[in-house]
C-alpha atoms as a PDB file:
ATOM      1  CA  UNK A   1       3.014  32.994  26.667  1.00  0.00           C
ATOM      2  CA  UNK A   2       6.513  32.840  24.860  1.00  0.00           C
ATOM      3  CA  UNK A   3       9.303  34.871  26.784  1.00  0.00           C
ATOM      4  CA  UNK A   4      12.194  36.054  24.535  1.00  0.00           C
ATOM      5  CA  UNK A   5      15.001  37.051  26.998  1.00  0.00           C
ATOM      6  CA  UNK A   6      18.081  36.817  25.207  1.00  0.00           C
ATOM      7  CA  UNK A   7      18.898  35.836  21.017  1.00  0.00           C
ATOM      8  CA  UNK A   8      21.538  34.020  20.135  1.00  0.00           C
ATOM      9  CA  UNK A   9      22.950  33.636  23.685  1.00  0.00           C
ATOM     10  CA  UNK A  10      23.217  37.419  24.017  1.00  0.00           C
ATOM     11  CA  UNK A  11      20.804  39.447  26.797  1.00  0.00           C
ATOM     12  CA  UNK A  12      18.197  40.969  25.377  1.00  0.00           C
ATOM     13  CA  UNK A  13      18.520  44.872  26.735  1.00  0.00           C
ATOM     14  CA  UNK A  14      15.144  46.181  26.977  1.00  0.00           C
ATOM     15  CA  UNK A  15      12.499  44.475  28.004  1.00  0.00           C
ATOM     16  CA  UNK A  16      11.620  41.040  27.338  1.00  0.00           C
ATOM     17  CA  UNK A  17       9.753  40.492  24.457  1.00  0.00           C
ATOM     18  CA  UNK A  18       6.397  38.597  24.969  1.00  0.00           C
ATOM     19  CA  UNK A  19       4.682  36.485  22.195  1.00  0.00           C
ATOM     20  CA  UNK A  20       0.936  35.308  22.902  1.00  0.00           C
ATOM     21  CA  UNK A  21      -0.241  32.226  20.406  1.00  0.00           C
ATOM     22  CA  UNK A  22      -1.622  29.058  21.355  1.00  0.00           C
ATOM     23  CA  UNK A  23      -0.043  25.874  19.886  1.00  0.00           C
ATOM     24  CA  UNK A  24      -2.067  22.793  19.437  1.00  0.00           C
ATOM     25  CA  UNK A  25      -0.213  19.801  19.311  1.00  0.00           C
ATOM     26  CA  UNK A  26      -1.527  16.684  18.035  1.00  0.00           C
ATOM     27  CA  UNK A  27      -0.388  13.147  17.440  1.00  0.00           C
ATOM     28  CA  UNK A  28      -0.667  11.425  13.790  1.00  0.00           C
ATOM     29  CA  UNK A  29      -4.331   9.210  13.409  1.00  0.00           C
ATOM     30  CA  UNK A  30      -4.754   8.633   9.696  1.00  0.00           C
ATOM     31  CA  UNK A  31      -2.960   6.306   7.561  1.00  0.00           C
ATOM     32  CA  UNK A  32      -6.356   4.422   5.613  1.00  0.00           C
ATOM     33  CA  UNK A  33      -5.791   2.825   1.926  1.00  0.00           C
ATOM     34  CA  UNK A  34      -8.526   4.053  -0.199  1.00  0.00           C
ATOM     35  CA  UNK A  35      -7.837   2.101  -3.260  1.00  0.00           C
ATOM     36  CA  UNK A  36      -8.441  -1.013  -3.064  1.00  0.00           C
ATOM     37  CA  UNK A  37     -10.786  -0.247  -0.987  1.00  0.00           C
ATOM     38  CA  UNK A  38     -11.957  -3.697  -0.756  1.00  0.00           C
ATOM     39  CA  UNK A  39      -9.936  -7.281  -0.623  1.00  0.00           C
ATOM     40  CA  UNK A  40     -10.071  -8.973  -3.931  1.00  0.00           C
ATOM     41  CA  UNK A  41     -10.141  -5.514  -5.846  1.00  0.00           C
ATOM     42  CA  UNK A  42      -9.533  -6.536  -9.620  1.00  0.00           C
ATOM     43  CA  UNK A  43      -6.884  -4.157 -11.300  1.00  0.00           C
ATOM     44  CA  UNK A  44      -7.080  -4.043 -15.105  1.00  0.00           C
ATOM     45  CA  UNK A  45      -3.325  -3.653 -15.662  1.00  0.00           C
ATOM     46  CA  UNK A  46      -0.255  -5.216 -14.095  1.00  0.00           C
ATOM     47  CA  UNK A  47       0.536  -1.236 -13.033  1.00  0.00           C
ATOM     48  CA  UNK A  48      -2.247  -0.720 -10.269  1.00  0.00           C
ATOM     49  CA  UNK A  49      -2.697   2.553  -8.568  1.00  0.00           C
ATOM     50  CA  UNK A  50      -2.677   3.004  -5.070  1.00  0.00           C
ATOM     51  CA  UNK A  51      -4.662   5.623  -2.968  1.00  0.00           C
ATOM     52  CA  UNK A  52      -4.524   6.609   0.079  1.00  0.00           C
ATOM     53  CA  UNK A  53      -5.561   9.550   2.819  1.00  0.00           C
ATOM     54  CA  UNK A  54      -2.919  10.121   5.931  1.00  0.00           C
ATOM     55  CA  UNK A  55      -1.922  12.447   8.350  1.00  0.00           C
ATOM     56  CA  UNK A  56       1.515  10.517   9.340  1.00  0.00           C
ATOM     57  CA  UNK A  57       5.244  12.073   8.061  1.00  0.00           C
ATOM     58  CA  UNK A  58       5.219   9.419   5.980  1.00  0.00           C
ATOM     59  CA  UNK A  59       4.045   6.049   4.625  1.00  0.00           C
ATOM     60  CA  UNK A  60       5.597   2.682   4.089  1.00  0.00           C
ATOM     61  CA  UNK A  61       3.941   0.907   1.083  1.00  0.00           C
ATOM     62  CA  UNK A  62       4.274  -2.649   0.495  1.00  0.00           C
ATOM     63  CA  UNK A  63       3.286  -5.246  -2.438  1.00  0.00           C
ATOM     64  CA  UNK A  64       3.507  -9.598  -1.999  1.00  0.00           C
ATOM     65  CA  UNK A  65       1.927 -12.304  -3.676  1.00  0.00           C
ATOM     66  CA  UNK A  66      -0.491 -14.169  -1.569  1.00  0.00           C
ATOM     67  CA  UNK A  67       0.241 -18.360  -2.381  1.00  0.00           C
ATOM     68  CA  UNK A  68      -2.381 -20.642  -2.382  1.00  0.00           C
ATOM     69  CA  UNK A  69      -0.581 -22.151   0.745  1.00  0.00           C
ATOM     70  CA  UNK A  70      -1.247 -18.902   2.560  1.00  0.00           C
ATOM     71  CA  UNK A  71      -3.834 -19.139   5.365  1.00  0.00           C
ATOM     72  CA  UNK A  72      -4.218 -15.347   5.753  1.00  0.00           C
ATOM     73  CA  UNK A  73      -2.864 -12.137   4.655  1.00  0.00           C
ATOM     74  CA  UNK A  74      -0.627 -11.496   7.465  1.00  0.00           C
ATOM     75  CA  UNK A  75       0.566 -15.194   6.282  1.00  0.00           C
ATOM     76  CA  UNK A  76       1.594 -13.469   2.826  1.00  0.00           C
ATOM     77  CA  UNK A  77       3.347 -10.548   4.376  1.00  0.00           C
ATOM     78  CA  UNK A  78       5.334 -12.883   7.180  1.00  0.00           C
ATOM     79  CA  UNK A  79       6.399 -15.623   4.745  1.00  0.00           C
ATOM     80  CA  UNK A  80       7.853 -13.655   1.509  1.00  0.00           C
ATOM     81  CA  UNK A  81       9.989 -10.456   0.325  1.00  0.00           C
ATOM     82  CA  UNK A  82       8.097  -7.646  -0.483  1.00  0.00           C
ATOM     83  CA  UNK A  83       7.623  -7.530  -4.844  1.00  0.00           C
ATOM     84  CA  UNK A  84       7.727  -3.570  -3.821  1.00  0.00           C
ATOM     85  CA  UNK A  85       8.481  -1.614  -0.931  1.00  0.00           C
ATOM     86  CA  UNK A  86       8.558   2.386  -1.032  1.00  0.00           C
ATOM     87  CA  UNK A  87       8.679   4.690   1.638  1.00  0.00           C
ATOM     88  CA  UNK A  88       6.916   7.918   0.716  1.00  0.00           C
ATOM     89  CA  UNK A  89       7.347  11.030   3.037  1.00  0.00           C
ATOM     90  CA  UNK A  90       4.753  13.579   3.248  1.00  0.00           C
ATOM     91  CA  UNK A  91       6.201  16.663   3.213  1.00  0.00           C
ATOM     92  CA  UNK A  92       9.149  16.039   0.562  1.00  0.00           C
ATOM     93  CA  UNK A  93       6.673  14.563  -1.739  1.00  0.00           C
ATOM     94  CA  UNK A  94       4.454  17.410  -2.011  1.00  0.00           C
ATOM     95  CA  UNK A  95       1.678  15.391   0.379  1.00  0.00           C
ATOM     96  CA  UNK A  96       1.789  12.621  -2.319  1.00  0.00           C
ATOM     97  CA  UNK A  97      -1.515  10.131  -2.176  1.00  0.00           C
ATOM     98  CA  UNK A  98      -1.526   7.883  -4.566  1.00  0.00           C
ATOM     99  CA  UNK A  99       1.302   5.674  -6.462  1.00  0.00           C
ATOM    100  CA  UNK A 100       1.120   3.551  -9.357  1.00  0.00           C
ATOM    101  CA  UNK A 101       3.530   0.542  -9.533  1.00  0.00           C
ATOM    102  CA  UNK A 102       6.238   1.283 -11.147  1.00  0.00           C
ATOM    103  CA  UNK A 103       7.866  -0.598 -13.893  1.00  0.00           C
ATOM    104  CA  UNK A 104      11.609   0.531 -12.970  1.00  0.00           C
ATOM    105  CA  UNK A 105      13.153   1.281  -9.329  1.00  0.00           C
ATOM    106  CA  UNK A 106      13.465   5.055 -10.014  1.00  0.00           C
ATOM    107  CA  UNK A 107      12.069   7.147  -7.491  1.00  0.00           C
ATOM    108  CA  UNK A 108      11.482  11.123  -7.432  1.00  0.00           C
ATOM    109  CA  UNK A 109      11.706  13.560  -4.146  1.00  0.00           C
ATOM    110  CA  UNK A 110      10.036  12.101  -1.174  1.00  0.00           C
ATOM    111  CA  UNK A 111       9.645   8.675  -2.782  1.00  0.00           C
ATOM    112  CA  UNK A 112      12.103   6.045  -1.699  1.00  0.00           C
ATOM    113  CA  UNK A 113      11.979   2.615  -3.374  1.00  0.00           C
ATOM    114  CA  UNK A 114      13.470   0.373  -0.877  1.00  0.00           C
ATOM    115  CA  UNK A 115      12.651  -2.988  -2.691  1.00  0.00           C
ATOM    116  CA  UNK A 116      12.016  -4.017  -6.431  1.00  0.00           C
ATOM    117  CA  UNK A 117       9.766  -3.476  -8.218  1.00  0.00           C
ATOM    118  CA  UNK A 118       9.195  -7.533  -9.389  1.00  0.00           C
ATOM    119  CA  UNK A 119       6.713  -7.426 -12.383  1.00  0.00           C
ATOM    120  CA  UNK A 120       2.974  -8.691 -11.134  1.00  0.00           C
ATOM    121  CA  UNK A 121       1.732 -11.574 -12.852  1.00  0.00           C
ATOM    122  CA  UNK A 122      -2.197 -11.701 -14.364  1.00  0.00           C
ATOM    123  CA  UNK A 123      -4.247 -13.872 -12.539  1.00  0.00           C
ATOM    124  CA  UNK A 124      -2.544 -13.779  -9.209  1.00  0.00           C
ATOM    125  CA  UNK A 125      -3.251 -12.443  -6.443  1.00  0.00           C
ATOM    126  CA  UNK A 126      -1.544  -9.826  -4.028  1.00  0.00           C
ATOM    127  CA  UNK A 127      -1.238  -7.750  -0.916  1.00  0.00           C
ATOM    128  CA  UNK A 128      -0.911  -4.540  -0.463  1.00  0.00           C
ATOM    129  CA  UNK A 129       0.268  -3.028   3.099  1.00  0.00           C
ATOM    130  CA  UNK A 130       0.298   0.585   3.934  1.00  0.00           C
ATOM    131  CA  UNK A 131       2.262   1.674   7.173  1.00  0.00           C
ATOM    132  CA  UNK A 132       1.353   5.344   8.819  1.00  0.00           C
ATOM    133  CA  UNK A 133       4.421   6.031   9.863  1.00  0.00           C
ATOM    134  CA  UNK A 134       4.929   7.880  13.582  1.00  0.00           C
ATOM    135  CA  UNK A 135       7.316   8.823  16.120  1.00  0.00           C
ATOM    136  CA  UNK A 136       7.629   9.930  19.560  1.00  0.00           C
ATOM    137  CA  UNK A 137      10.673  11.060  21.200  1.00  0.00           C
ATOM    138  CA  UNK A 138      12.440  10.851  17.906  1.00  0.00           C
ATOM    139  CA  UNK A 139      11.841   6.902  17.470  1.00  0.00           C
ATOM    140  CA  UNK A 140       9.249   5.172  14.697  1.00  0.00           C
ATOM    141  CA  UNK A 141       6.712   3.563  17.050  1.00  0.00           C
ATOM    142  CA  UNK A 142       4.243   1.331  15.874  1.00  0.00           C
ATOM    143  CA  UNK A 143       2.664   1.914  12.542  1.00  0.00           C
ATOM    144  CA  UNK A 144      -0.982   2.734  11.576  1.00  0.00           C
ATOM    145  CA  UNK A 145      -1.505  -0.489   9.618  1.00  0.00           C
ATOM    146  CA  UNK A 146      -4.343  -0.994   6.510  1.00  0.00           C
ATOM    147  CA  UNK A 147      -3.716  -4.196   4.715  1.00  0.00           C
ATOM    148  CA  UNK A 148      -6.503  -5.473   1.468  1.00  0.00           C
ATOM    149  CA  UNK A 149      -5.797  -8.312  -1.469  1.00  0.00           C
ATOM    150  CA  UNK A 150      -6.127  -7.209  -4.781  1.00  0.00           C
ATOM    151  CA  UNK A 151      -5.885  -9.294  -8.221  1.00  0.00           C
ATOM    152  CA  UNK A 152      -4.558  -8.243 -11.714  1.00  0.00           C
ATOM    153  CA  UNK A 153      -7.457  -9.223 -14.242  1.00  0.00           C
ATOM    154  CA  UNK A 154      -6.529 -12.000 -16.448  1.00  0.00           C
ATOM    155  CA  UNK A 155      -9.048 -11.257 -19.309  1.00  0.00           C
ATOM    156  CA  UNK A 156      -6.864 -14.115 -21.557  1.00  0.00           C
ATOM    157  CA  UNK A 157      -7.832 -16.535 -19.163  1.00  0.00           C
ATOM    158  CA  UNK A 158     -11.287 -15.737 -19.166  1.00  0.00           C
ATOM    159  CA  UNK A 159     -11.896 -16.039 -22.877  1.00  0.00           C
ATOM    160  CA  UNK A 160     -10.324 -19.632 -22.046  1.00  0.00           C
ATOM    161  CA  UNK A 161     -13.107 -20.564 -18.966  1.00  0.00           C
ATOM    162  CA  UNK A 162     -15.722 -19.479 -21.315  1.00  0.00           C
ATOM    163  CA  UNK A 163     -14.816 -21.378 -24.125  1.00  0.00           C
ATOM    164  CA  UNK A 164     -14.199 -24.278 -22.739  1.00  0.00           C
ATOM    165  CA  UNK A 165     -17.543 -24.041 -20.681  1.00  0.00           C
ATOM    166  CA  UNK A 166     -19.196 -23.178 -24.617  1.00  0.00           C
ATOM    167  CA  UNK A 167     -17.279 -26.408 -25.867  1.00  0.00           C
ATOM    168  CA  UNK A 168     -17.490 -29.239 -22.814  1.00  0.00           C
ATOM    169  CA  UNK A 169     -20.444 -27.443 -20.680  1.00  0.00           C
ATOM    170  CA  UNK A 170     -23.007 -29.865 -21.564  1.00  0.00           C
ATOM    171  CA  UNK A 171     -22.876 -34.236 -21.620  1.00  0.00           C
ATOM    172  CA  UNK A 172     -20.157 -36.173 -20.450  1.00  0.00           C
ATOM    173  CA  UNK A 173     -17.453 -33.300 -19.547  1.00  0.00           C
ATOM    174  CA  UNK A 174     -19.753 -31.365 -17.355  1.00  0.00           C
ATOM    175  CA  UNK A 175     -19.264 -32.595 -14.071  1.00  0.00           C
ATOM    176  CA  UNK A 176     -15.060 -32.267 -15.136  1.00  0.00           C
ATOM    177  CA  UNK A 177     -15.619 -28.697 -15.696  1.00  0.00           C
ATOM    178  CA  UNK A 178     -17.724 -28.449 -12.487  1.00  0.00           C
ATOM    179  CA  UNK A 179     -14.848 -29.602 -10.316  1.00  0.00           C
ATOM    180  CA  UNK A 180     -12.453 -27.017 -12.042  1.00  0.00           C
ATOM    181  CA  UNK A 181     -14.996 -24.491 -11.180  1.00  0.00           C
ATOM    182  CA  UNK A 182     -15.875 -25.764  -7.812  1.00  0.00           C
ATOM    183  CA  UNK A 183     -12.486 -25.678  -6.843  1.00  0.00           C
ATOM    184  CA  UNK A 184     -11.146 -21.988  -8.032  1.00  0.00           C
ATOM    185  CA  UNK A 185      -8.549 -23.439 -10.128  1.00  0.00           C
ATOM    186  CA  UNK A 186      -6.819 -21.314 -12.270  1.00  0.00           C
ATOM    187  CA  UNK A 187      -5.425 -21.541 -16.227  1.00  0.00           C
ATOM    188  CA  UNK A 188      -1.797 -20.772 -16.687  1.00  0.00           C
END
């Protein structure tokens, strides 16, 4: 029960007014990447789309290469700057869910490029890291953290694998192109 007694610093006269409704307060739980929704997703394009389902204000999202010389994802995110980072908040962006990489660094309302974008190479591979973003007394606390690899499709390099498997896959250069293979190296 709500008590209005005075408005706007001024005593109400009659009697106080008295509002019954129930209020349910709840804190923020969702802040899940959809898409990928896998690690090692394969994009098509150099431009992948992002997905996601939240209940936070807003969202941090954030793109970086994962090296050969990286032990773990949280290796990628800890040892290099982010190729994107964009802070998306809920409300101002209409309850935006999904975001495509962008090609230039302009933004729209709600969406707040803080980093880049740096083009995304085919063939490599990346990390994507989406924050739920809370608070509590007015202060970010920690975030609701999904992280997943994804890889832009390098169809070129394909049509290279297979023809040199057509061309050497048989007699002396087999066991050659069975180490390449065994190994996961990569054509550039």
């Amino acid at each position: 029960v709500i008590t209005v007694d005075s408005v706007n610093g001024v005593a109400v006269r009659e009697a106080p007014i008295e509002i019954n409704r129930s209020v349910n307060v709840t804190n923020p739980t969702t802040a899940v990447l959809d898409v990928p929704f896998e690690n090692g997703y394969v994009y098509p394009t150099p431009f992948p789309q992002f997905q996601w389902t939240y209940d936070t204000r807003a969202i941090l999202l954030s793109v970086y290469e994962l090296r050969p010389n990286h032990q773990s994802l949280e290796d990628a995110i800890g040892a290099s700057d982010p190729y994107l980072q964009v802070r998306i908040e809920r409300q101002n962006s209409g309850n935006l869910t999904s975001f495509t990489y962008p090609q230039s660094s302009s933004g729209r309302p709600g969406v707040e490029i803080m980093r880049g974008p740096r083009q995304l190479e085919r063939g490599k591979m990346y990390v994507v890291v989406l924050d739920g973003i809370t608070t509590a007394f007015g202060f970010d606390v920690d975030p609701l953290r999904t992280i997943r690899s994804f890889v832009i499709s390098d169809p070129q390099g394909q049509v290279v694998v297979n023809m040199l498997q057509t061309t050497f896959g048989s007699g002396e250069f087999q066991n050659i192109f069975n180490f390449i293979q065994d190994q996961n190296l990569q054509l550039n």
